[in-house]
PDB file of N, CA and C in Angstrom:
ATOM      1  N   UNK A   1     -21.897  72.264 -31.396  1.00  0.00           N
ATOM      2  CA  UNK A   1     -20.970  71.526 -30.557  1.00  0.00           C
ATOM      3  C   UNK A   1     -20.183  70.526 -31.379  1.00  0.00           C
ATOM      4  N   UNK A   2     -19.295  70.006 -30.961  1.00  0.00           N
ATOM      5  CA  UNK A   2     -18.362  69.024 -31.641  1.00  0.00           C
ATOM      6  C   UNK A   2     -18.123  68.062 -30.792  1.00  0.00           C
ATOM      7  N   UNK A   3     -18.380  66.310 -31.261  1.00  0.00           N
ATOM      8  CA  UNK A   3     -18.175  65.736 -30.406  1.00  0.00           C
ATOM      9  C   UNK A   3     -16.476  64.936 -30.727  1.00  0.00           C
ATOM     10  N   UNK A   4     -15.725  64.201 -29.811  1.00  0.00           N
ATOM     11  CA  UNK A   4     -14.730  63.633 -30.105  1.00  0.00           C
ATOM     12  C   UNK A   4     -14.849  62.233 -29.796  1.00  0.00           C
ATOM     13  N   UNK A   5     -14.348  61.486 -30.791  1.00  0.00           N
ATOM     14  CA  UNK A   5     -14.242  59.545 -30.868  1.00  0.00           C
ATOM     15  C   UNK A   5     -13.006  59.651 -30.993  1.00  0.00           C
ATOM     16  N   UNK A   6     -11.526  58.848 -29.645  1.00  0.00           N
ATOM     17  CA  UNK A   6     -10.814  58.543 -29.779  1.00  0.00           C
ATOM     18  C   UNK A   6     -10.875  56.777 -30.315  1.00  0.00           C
ATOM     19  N   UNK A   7     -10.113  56.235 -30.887  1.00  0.00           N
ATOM     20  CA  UNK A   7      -9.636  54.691 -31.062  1.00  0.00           C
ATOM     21  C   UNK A   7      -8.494  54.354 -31.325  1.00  0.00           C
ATOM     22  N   UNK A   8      -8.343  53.038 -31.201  1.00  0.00           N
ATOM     23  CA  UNK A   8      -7.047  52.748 -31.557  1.00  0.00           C
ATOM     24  C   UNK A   8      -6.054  52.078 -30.412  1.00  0.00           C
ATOM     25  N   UNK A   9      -6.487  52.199 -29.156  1.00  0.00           N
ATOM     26  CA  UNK A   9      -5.909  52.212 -28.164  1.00  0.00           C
ATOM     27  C   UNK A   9      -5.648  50.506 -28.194  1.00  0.00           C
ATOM     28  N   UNK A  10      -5.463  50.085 -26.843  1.00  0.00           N
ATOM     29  CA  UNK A  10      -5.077  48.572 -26.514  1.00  0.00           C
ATOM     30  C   UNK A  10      -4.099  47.960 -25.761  1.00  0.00           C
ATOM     31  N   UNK A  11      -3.681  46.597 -25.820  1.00  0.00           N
ATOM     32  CA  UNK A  11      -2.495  46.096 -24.972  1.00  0.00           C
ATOM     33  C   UNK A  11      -1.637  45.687 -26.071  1.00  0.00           C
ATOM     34  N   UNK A  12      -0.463  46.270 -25.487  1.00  0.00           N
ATOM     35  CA  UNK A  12       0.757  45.957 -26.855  1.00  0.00           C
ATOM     36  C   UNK A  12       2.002  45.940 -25.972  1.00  0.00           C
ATOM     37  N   UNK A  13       3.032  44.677 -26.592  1.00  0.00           N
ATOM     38  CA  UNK A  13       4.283  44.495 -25.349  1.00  0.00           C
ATOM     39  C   UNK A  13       5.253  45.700 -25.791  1.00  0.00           C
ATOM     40  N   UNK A  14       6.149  45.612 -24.838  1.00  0.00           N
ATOM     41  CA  UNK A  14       6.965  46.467 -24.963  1.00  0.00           C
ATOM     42  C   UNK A  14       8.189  46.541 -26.079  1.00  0.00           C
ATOM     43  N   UNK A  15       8.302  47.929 -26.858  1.00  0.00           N
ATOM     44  CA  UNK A  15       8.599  47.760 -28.311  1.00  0.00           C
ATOM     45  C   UNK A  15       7.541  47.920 -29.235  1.00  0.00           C
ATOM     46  N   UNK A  16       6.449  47.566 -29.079  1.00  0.00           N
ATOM     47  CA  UNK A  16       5.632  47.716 -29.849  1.00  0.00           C
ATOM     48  C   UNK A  16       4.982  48.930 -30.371  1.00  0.00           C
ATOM     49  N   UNK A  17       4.058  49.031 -30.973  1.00  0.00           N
ATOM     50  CA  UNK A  17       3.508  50.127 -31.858  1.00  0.00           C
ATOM     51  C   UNK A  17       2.111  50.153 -31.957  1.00  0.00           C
ATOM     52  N   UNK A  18       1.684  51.343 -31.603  1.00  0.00           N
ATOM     53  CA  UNK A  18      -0.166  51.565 -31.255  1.00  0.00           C
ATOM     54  C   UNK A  18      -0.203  53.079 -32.288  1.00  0.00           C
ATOM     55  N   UNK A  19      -1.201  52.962 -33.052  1.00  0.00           N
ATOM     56  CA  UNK A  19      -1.751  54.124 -33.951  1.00  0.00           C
ATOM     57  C   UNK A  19      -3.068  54.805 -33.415  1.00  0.00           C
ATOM     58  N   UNK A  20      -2.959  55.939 -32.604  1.00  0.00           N
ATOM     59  CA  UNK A  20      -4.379  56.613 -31.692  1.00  0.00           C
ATOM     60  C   UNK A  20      -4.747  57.536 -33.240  1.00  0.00           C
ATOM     61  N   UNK A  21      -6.156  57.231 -33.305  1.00  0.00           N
ATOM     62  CA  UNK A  21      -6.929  58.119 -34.098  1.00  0.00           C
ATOM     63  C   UNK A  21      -8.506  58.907 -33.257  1.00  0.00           C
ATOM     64  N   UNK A  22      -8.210  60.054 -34.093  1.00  0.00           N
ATOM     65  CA  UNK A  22      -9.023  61.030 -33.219  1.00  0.00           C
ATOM     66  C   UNK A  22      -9.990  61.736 -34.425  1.00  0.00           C
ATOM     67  N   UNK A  23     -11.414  61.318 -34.094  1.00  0.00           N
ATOM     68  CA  UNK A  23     -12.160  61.991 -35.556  1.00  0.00           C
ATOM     69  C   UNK A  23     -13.382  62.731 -34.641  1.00  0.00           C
ATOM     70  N   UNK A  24     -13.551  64.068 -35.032  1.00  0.00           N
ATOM     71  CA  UNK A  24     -14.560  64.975 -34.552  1.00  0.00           C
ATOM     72  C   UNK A  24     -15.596  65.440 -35.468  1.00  0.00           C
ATOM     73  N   UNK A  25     -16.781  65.183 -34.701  1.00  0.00           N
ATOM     74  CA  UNK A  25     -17.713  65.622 -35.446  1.00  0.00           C
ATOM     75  C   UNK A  25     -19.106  66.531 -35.168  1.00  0.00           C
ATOM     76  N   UNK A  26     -20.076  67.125 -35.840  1.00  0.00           N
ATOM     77  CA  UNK A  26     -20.924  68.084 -35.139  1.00  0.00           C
ATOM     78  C   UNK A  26     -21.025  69.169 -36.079  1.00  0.00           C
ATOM     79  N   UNK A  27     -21.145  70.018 -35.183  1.00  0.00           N
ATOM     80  CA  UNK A  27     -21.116  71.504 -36.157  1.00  0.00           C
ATOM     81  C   UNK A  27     -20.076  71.880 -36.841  1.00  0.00           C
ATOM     82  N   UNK A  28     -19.877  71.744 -38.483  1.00  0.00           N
ATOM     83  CA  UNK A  28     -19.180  72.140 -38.987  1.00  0.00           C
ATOM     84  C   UNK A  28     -18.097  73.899 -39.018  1.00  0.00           C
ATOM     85  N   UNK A  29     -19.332  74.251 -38.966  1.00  0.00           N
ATOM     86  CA  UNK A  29     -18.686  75.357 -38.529  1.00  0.00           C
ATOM     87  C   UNK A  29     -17.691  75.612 -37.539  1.00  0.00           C
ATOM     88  N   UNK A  30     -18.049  74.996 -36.455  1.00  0.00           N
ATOM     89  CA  UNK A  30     -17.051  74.883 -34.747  1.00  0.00           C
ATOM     90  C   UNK A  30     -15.593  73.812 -35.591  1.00  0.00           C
ATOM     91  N   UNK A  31     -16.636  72.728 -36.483  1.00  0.00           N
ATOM     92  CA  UNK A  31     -15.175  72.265 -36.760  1.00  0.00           C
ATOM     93  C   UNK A  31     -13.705  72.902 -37.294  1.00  0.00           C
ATOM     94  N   UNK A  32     -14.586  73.894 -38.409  1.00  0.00           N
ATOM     95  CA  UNK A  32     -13.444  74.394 -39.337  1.00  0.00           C
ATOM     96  C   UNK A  32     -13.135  75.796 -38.326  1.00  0.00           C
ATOM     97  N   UNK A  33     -13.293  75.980 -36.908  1.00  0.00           N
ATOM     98  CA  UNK A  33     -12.732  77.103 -36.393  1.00  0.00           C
ATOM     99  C   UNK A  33     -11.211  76.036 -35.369  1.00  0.00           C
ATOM    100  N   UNK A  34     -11.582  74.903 -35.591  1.00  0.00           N
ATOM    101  CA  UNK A  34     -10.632  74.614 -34.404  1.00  0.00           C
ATOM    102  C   UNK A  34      -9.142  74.692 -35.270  1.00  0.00           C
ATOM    103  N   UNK A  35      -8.205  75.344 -34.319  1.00  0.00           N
ATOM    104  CA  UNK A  35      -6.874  76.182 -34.857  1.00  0.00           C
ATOM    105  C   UNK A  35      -5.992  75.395 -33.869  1.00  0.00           C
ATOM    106  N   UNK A  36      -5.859  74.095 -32.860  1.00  0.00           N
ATOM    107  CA  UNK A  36      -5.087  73.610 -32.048  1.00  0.00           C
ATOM    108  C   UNK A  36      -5.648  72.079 -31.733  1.00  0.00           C
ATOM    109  N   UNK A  37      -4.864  71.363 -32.093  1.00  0.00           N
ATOM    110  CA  UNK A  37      -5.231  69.624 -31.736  1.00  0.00           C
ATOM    111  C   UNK A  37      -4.235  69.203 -31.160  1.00  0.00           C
ATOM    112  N   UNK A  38      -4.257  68.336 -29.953  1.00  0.00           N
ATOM    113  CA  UNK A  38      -3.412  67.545 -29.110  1.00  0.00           C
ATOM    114  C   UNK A  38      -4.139  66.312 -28.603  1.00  0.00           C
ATOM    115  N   UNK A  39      -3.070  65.092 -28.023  1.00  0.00           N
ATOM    116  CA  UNK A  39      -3.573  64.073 -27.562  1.00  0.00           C
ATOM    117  C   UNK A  39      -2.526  64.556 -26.061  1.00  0.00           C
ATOM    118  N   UNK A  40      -3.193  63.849 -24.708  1.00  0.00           N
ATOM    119  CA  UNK A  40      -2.857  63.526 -23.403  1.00  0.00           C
ATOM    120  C   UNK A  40      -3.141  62.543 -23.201  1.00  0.00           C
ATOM    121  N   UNK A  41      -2.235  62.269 -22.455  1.00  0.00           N
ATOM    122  CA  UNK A  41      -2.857  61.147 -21.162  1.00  0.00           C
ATOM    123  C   UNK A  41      -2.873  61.326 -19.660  1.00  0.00           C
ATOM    124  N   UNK A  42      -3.401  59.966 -19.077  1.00  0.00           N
ATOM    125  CA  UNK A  42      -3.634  60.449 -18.061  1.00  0.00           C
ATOM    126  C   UNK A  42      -3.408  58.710 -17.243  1.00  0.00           C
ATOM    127  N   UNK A  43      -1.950  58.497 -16.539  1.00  0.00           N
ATOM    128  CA  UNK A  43      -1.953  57.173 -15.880  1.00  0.00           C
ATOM    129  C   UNK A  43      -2.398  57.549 -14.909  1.00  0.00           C
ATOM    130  N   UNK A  44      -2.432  56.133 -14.359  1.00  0.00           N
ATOM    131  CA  UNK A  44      -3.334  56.171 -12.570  1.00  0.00           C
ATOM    132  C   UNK A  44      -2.340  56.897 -11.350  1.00  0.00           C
ATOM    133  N   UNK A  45      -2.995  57.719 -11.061  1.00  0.00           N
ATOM    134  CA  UNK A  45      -2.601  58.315  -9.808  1.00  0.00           C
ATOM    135  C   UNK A  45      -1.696  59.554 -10.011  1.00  0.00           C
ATOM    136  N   UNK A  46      -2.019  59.595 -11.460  1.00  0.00           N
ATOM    137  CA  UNK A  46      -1.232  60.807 -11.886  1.00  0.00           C
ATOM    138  C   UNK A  46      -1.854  61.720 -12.259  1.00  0.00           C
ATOM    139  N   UNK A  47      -1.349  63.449 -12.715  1.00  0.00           N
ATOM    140  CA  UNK A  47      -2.113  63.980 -13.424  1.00  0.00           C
ATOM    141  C   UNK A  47      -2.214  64.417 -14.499  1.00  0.00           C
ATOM    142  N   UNK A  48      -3.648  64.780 -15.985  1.00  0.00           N
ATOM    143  CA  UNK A  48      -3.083  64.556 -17.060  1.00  0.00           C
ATOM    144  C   UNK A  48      -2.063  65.479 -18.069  1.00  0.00           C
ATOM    145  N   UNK A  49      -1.204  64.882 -18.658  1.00  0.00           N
ATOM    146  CA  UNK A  49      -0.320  65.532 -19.397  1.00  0.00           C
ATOM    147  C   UNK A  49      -0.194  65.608 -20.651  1.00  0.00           C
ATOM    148  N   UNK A  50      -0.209  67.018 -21.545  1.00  0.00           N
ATOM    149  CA  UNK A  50       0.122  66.981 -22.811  1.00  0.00           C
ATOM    150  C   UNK A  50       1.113  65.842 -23.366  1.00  0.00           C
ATOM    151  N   UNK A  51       0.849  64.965 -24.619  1.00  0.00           N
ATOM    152  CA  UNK A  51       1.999  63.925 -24.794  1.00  0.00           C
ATOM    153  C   UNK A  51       2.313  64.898 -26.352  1.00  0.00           C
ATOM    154  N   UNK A  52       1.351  65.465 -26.867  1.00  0.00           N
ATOM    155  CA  UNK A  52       1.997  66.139 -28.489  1.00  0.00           C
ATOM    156  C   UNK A  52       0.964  67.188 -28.692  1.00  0.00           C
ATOM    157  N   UNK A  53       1.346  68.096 -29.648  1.00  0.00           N
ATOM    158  CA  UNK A  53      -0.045  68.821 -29.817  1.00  0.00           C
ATOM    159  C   UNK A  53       0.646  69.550 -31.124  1.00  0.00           C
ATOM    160  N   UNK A  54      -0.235  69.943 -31.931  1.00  0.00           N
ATOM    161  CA  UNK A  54      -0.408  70.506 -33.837  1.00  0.00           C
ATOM    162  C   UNK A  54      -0.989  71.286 -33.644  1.00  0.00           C
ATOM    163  N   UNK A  55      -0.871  72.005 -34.367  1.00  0.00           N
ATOM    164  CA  UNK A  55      -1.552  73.787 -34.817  1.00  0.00           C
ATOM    165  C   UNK A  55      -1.883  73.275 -36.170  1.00  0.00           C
ATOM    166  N   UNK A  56      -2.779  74.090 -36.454  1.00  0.00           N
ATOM    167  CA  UNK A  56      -3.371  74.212 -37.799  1.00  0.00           C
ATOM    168  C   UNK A  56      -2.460  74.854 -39.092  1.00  0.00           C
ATOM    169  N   UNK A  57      -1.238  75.574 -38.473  1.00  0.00           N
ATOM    170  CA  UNK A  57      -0.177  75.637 -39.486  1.00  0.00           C
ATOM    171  C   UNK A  57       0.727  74.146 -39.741  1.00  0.00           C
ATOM    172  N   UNK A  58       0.973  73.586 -38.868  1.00  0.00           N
ATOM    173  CA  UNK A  58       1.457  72.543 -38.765  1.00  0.00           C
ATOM    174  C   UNK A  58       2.639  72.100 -37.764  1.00  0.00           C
ATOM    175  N   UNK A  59       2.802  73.147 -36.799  1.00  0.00           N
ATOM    176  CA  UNK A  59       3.725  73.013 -35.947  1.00  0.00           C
ATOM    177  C   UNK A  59       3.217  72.128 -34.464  1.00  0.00           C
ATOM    178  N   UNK A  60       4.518  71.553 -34.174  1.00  0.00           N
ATOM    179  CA  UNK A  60       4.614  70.366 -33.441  1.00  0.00           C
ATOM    180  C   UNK A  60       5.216  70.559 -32.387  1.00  0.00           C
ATOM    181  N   UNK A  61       4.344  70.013 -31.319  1.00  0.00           N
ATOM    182  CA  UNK A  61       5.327  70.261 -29.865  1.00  0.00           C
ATOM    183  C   UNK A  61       5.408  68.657 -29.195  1.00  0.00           C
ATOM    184  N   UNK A  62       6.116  68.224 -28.220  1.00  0.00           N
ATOM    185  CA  UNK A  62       5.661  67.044 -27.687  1.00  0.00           C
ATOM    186  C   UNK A  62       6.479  67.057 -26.647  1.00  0.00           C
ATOM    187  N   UNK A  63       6.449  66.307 -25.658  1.00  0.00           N
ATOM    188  CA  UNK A  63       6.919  65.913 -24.417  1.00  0.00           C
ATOM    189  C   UNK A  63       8.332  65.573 -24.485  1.00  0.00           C
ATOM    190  N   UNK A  64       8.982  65.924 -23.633  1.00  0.00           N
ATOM    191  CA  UNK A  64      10.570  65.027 -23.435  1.00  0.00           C
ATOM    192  C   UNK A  64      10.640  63.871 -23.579  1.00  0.00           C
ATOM    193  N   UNK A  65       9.638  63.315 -22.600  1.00  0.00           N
ATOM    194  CA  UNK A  65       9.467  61.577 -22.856  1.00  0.00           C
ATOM    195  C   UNK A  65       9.038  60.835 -24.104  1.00  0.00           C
ATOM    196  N   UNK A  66       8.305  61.491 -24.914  1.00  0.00           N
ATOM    197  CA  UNK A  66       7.912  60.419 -25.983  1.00  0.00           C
ATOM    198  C   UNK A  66       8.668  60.979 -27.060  1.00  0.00           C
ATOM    199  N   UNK A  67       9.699  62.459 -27.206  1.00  0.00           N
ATOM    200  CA  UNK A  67      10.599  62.613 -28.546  1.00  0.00           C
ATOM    201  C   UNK A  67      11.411  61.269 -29.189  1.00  0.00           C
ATOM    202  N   UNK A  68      11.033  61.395 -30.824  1.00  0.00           N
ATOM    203  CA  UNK A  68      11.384  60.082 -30.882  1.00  0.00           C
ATOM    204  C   UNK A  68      10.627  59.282 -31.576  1.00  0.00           C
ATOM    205  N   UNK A  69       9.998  59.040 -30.471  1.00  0.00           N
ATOM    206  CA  UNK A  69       9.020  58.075 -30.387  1.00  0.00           C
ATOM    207  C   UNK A  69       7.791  57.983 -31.087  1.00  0.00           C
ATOM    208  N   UNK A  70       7.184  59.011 -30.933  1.00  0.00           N
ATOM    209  CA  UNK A  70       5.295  59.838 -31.102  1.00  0.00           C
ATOM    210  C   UNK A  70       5.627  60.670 -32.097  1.00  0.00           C
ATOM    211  N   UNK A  71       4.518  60.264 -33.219  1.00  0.00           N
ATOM    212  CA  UNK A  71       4.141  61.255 -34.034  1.00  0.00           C
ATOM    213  C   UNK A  71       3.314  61.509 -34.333  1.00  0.00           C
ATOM    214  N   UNK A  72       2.760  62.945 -33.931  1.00  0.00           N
ATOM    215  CA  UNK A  72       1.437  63.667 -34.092  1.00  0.00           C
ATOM    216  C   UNK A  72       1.292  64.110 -35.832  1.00  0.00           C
ATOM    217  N   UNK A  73      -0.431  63.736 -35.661  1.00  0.00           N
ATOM    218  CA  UNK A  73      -0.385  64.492 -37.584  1.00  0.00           C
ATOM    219  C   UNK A  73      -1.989  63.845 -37.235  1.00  0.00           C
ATOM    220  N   UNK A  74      -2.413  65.396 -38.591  1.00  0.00           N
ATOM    221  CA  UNK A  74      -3.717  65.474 -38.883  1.00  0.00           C
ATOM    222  C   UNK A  74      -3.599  64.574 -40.054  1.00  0.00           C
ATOM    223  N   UNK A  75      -5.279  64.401 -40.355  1.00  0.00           N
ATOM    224  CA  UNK A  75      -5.887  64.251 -41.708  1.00  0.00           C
ATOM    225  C   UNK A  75      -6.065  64.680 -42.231  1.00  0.00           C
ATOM    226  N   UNK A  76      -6.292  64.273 -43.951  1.00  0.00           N
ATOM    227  CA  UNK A  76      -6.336  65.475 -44.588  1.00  0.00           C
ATOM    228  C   UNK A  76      -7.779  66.388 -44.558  1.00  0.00           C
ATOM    229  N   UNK A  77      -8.523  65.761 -44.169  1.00  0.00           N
ATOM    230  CA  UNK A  77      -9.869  66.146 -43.635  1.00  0.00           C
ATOM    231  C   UNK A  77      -9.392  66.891 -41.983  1.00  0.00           C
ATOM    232  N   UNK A  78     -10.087  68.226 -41.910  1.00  0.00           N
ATOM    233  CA  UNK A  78      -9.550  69.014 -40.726  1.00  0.00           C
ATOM    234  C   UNK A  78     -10.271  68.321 -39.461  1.00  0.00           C
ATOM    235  N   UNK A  79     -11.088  67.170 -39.610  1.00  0.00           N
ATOM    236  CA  UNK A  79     -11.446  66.666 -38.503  1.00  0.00           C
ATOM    237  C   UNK A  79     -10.779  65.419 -37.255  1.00  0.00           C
ATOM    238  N   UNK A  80      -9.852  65.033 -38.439  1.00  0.00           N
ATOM    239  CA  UNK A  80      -9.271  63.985 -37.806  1.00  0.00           C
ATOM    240  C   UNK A  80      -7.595  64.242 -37.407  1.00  0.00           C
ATOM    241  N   UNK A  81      -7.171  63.181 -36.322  1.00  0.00           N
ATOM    242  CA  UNK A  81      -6.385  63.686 -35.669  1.00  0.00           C
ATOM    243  C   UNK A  81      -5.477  62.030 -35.531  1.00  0.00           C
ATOM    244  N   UNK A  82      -3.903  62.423 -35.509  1.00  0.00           N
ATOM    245  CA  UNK A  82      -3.429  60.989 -35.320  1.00  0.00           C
ATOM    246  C   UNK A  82      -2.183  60.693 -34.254  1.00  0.00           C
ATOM    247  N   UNK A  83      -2.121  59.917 -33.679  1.00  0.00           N
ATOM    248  CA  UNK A  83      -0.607  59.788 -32.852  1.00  0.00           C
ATOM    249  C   UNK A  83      -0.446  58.047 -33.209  1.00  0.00           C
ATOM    250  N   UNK A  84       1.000  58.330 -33.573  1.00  0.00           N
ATOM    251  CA  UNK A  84       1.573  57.391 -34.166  1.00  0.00           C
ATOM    252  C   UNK A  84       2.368  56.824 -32.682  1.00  0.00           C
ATOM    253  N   UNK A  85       2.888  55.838 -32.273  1.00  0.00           N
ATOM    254  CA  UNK A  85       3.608  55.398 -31.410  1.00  0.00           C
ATOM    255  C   UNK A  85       4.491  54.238 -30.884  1.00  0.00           C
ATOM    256  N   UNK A  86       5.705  54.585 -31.112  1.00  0.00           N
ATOM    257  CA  UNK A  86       6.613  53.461 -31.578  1.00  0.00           C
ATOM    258  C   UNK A  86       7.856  53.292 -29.971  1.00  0.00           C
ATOM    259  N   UNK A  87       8.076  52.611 -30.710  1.00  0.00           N
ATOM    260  CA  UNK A  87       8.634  51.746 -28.991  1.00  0.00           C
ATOM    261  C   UNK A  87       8.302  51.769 -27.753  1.00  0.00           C
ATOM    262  N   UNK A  88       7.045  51.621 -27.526  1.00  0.00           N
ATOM    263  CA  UNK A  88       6.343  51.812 -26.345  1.00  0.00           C
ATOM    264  C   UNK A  88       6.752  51.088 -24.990  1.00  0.00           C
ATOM    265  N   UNK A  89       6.927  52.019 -23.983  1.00  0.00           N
ATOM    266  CA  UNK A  89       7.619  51.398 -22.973  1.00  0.00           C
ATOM    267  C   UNK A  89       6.036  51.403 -21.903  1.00  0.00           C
ATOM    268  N   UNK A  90       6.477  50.346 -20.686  1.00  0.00           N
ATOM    269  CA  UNK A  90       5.579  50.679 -19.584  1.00  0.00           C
ATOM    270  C   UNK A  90       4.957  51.663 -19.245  1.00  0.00           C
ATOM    271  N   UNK A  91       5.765  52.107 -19.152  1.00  0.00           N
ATOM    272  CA  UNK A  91       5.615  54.017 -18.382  1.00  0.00           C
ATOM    273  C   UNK A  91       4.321  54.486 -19.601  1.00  0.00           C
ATOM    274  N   UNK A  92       4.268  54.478 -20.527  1.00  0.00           N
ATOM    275  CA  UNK A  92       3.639  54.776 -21.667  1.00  0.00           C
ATOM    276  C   UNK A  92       1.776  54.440 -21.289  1.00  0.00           C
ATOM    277  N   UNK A  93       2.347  53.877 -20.304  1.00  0.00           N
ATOM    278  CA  UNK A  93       0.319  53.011 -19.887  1.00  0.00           C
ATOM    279  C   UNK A  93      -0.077  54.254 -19.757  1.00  0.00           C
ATOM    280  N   UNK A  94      -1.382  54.314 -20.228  1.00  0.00           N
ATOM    281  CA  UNK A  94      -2.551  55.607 -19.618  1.00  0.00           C
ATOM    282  C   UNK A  94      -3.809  55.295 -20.287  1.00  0.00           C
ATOM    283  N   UNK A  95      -4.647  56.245 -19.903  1.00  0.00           N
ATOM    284  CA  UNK A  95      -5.370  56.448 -20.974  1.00  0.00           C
ATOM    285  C   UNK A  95      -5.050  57.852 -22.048  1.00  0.00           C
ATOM    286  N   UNK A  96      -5.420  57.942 -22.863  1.00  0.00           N
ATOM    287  CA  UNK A  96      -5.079  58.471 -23.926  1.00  0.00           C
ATOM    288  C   UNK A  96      -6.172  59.902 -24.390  1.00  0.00           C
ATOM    289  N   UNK A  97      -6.124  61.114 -24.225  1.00  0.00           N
ATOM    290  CA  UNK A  97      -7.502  62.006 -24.812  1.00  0.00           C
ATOM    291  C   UNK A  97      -6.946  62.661 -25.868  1.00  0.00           C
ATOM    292  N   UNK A  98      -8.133  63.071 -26.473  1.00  0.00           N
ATOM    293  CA  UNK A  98      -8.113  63.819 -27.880  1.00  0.00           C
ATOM    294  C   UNK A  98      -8.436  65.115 -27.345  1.00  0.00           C
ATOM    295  N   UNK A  99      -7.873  66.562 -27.754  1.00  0.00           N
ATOM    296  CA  UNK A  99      -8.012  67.976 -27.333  1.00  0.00           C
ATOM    297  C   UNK A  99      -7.972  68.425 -28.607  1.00  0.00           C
ATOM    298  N   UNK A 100      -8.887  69.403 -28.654  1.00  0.00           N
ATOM    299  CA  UNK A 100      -9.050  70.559 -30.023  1.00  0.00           C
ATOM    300  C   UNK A 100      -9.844  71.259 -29.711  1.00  0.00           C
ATOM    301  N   UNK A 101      -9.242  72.878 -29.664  1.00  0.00           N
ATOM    302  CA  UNK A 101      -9.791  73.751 -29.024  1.00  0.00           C
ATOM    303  C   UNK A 101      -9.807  75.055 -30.559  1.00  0.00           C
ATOM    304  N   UNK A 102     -10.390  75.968 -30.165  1.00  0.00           N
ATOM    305  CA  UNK A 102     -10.340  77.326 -31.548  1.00  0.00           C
ATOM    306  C   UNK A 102      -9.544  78.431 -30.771  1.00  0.00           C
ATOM    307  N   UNK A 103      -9.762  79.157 -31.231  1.00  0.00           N
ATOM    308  CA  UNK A 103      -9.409  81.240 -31.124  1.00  0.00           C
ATOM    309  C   UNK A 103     -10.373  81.227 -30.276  1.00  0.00           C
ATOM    310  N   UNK A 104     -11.298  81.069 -30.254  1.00  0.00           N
ATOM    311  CA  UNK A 104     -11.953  82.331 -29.153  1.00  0.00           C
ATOM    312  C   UNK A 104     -12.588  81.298 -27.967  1.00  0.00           C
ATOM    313  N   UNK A 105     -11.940  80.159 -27.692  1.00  0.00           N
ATOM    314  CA  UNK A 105     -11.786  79.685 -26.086  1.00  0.00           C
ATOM    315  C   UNK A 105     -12.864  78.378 -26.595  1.00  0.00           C
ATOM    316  N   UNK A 106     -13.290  77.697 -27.415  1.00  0.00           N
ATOM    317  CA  UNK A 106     -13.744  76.722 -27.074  1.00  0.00           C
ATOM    318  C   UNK A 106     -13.237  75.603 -27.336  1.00  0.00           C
ATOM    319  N   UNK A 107     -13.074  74.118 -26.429  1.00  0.00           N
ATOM    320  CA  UNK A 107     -12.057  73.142 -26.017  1.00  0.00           C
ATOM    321  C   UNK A 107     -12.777  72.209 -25.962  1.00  0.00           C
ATOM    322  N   UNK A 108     -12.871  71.050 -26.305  1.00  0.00           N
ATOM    323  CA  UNK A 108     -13.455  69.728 -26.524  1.00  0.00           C
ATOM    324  C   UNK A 108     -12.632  68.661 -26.650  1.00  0.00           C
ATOM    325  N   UNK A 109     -12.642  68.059 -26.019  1.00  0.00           N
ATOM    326  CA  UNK A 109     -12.508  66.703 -25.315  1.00  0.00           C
ATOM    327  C   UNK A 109     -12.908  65.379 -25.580  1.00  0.00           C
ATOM    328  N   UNK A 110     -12.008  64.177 -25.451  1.00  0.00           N
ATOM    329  CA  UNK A 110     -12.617  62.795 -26.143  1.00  0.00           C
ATOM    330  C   UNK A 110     -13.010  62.279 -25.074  1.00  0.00           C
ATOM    331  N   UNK A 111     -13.263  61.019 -25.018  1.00  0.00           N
ATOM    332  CA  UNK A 111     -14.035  60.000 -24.190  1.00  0.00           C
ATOM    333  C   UNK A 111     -12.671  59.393 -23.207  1.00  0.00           C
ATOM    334  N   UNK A 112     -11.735  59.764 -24.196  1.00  0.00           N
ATOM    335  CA  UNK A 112     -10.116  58.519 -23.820  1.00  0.00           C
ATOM    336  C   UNK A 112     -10.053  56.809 -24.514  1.00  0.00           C
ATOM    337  N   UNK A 113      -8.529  56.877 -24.743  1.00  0.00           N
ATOM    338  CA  UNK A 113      -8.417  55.360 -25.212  1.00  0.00           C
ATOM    339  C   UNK A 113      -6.962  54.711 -24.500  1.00  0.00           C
ATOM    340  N   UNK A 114      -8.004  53.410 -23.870  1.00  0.00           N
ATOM    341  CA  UNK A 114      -6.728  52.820 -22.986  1.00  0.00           C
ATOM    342  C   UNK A 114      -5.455  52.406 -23.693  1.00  0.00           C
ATOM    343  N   UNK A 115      -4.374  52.585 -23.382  1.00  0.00           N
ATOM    344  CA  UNK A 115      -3.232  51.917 -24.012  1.00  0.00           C
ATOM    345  C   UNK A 115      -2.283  51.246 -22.938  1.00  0.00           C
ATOM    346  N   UNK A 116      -2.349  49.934 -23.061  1.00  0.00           N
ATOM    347  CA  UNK A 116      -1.434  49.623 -21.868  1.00  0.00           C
ATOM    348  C   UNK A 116      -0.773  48.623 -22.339  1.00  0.00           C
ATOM    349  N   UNK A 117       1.097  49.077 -22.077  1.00  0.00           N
ATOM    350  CA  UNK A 117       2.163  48.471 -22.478  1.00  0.00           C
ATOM    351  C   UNK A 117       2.367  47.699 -21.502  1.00  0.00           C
ATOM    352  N   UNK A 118       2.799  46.076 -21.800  1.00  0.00           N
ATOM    353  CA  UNK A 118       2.803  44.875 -20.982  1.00  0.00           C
ATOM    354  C   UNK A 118       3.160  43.698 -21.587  1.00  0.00           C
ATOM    355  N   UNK A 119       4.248  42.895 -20.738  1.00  0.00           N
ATOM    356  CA  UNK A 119       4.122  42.000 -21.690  1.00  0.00           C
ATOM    357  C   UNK A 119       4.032  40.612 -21.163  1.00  0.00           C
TER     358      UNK A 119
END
């Protein structure tokens, strides 16, 4: 199994800049199969949404709302995972999860990290 530790999260005013880090750990093996990493969130009363997500080649997808803004990127170690995040508006509040899934269907999940823009 592989477990996930998001951090990084917090209260930061608007404009500001929050660095989410995502480090997985466990069975190595499960580690070096995972072929897809993304972060979501999830504000209140909403439901949760892809904000970026990386492939293990290195391709990048991300939301309408945070282009720009968010930048997804691994470590150089295949366990860790990063979202960079710059001019953070309100809307931006959530909590925050770590996703990394393999080829043949298995998907693991972080704990979440609050981020809430306010000022």
């Amino acid at each position: 199994q592989v477990q996930l530790v998001e951090s990084g999260g917090g209260l930061v005013q608007p404009g500001g800049s929050l660095r989410l880090s995502c480090a997985a750990s466990g069975n190595i093996f499960n580690i070096n199969a995972i072929n897809a990493m993304g972060w979501y969130r999830q504000a209140p009363g909403k439901q949760r949404e892809l904000v970026a997500g990386i492939t293990s080649g290195g391709s990048t997808n991300y939301a309408d709302s945070v282009k720009g803004r968010f930048t997804i990127s691994r470590g150089n170690a295949k366990n860790t995972l990063y979202l960079q995040m710059n001019s953070l508006i309100p809307e931006d509040t959530a909590v925050y999860y770590c996703r990394m899934s393999d080829a043949v269907g298995n998907t693991y999940w972080g704990q979440g990290t609050q981020v809430t823009v306010s000022s």
